[in-house]
C-alpha atoms as a PDB file:
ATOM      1  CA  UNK A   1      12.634  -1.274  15.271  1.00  0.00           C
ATOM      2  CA  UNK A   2      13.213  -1.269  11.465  1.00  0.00           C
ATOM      3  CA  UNK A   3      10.217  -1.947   9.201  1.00  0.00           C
ATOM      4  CA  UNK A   4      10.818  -2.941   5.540  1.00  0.00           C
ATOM      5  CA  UNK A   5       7.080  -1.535   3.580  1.00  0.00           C
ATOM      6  CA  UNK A   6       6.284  -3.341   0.365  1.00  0.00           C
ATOM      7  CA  UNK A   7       3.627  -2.064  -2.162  1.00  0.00           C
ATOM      8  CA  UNK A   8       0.870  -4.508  -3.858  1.00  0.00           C
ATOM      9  CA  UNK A   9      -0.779  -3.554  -6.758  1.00  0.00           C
ATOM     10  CA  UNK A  10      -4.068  -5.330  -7.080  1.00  0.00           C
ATOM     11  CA  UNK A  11      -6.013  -3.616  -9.847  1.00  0.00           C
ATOM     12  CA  UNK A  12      -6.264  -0.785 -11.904  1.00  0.00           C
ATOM     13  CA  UNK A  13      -9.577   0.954 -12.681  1.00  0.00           C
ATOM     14  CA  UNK A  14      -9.212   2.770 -16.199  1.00  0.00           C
ATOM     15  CA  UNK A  15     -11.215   4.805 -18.656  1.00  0.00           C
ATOM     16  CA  UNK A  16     -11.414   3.091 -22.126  1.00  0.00           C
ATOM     17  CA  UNK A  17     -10.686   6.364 -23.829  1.00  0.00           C
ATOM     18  CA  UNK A  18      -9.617   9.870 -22.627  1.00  0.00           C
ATOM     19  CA  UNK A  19      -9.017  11.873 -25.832  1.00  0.00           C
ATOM     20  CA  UNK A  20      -6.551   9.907 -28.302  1.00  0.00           C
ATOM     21  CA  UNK A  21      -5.363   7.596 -25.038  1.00  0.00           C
ATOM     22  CA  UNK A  22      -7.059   3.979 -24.609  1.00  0.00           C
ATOM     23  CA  UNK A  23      -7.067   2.553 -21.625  1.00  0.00           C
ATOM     24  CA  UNK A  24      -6.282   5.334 -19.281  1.00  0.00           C
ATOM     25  CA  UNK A  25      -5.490   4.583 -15.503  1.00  0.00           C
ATOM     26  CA  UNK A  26      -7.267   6.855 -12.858  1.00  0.00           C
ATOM     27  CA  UNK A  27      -7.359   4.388  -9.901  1.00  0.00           C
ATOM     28  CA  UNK A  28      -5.220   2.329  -8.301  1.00  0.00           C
ATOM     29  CA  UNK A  29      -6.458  -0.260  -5.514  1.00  0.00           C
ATOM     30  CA  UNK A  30      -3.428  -0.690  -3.629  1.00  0.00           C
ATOM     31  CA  UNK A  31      -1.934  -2.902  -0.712  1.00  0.00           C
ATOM     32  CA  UNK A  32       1.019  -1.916   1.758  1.00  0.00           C
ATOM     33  CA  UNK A  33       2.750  -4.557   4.342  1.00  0.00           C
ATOM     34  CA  UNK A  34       4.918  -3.941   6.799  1.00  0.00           C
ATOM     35  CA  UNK A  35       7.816  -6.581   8.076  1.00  0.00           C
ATOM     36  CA  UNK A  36       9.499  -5.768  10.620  1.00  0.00           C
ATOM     37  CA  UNK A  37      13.279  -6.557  11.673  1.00  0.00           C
ATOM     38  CA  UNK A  38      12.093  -8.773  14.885  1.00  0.00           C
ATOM     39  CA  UNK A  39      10.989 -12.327  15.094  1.00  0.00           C
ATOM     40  CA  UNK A  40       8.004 -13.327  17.235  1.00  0.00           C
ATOM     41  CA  UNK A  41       8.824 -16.620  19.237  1.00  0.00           C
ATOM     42  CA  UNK A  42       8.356 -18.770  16.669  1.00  0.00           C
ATOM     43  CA  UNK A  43      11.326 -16.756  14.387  1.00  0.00           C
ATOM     44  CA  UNK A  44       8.638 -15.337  12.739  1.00  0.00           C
ATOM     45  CA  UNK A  45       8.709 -11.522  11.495  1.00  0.00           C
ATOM     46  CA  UNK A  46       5.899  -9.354  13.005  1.00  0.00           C
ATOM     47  CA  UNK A  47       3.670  -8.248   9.877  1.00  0.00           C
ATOM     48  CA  UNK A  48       1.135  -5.335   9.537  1.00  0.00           C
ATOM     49  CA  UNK A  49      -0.667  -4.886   6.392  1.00  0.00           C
ATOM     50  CA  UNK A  50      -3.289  -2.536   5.048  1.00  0.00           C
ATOM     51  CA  UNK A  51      -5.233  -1.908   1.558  1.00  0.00           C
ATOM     52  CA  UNK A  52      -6.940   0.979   0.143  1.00  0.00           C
ATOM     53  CA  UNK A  53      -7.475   3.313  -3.139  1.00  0.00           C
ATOM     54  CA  UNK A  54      -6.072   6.318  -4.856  1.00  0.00           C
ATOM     55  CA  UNK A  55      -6.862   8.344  -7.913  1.00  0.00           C
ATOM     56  CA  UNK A  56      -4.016   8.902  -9.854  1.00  0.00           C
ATOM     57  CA  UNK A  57      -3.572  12.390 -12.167  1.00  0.00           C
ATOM     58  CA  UNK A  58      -4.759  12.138 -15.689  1.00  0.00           C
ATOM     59  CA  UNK A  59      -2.006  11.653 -17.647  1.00  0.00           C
ATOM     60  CA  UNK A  60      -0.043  13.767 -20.037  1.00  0.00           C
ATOM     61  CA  UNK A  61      -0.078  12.769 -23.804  1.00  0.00           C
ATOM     62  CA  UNK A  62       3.599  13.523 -24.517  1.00  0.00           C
ATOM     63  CA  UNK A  63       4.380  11.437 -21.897  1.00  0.00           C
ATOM     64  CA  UNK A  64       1.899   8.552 -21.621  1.00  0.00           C
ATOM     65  CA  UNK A  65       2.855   4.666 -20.958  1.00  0.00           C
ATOM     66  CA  UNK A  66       0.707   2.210 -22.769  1.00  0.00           C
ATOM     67  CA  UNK A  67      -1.057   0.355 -20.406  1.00  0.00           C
ATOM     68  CA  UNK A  68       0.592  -2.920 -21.358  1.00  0.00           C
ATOM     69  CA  UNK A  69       3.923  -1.122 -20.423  1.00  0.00           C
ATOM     70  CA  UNK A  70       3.059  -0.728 -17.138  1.00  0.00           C
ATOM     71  CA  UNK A  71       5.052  -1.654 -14.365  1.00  0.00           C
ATOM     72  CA  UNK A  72       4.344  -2.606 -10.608  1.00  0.00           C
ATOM     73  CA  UNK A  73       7.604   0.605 -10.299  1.00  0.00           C
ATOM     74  CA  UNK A  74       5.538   2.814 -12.473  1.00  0.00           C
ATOM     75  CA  UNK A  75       1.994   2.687 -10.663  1.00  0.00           C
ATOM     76  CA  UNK A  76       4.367   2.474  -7.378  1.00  0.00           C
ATOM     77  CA  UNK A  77       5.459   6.121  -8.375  1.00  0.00           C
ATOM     78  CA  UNK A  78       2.487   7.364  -8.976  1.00  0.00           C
ATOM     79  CA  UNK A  79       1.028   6.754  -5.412  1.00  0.00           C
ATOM     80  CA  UNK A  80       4.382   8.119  -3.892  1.00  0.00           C
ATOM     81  CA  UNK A  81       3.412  10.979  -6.200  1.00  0.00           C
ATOM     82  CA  UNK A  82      -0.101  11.237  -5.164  1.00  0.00           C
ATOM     83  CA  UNK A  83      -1.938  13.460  -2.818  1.00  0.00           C
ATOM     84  CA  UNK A  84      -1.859  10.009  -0.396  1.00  0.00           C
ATOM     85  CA  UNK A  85      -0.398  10.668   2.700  1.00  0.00           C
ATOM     86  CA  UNK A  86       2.092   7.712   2.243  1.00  0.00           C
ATOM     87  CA  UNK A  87       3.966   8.129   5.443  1.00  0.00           C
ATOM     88  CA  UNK A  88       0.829   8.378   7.574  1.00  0.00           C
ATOM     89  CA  UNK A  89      -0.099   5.202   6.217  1.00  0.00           C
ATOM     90  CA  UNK A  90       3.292   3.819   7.015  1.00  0.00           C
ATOM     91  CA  UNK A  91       3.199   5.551  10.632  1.00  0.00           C
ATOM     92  CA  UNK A  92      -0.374   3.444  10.910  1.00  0.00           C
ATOM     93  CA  UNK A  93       1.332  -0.016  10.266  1.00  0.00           C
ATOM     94  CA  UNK A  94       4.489   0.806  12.642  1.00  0.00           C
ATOM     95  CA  UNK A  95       1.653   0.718  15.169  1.00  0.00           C
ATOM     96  CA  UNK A  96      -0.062  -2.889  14.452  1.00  0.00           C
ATOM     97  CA  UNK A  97       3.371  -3.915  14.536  1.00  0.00           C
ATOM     98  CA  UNK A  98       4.392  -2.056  18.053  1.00  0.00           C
ATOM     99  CA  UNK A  99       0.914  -3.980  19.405  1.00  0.00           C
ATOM    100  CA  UNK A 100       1.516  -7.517  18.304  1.00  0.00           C
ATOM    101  CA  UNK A 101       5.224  -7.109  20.062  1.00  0.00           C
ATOM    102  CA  UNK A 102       4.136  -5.375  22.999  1.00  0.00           C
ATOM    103  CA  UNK A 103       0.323  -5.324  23.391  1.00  0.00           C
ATOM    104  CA  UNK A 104      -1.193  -2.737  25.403  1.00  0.00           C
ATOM    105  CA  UNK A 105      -4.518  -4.336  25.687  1.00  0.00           C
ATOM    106  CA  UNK A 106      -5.886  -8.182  26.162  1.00  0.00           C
ATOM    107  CA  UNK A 107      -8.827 -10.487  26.999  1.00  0.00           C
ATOM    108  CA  UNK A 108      -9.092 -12.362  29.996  1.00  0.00           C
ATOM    109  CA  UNK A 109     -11.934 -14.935  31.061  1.00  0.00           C
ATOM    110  CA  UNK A 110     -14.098 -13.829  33.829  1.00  0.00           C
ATOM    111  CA  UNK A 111     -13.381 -13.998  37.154  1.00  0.00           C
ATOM    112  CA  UNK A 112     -15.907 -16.507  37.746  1.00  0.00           C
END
């Protein structure tokens, strides 16, 4: 099984001002999904998906990027960068999606 994980970037949470900088990132509210390479029997892919937050480092002033020059590959790197335990999280969806293909558990009507 081969899962393909794709990042969603939802919103930023920023301070208006940190020193000379406006508009200064410090929390990212992020989304990861998980597709994998098998179809269910309708030729559907099995899909996992999970959300969450993550402080980001303050940034450096030589090396700032304007908030308007942001980039969904920018903030991306920054929570690959973080102290998030990215493959854990990755790990977690590989699960859901081992379940919905072969489900250890179910519900069953009474035997009454």
């Amino acid at each position: 099984m081969a899962n393909t994980y794709t990042w969603t970037i939802n919103a930023l949470d920023i301070h208006t001002s940190v020193g000379s900088l406006a508009n200064v990132v410090y929390n990212v509210h992020w989304g990861m999904t998980a597709t994998s390479d098998q179809n269910d029997e309708e030729g559907n892919p099995y899909i996992a998906s999970t959300i969450g937050t993550q402080t980001v480092s303050a940034p450096d002033e030589a090396d700032f990027t304007d908030f308007e020059s942001l980039t969904q590959e920018i903030v991306e790197s920054w929570l690959e960068s973080s102290q998030m335990e990215v493959d854990q999280i990755k790990a977690g969806l590989d699960v859901q999606i081992q379940e919905q293909i072969t489900p250890s558990t179910e519900t069953k009507d009474v035997p009454w």
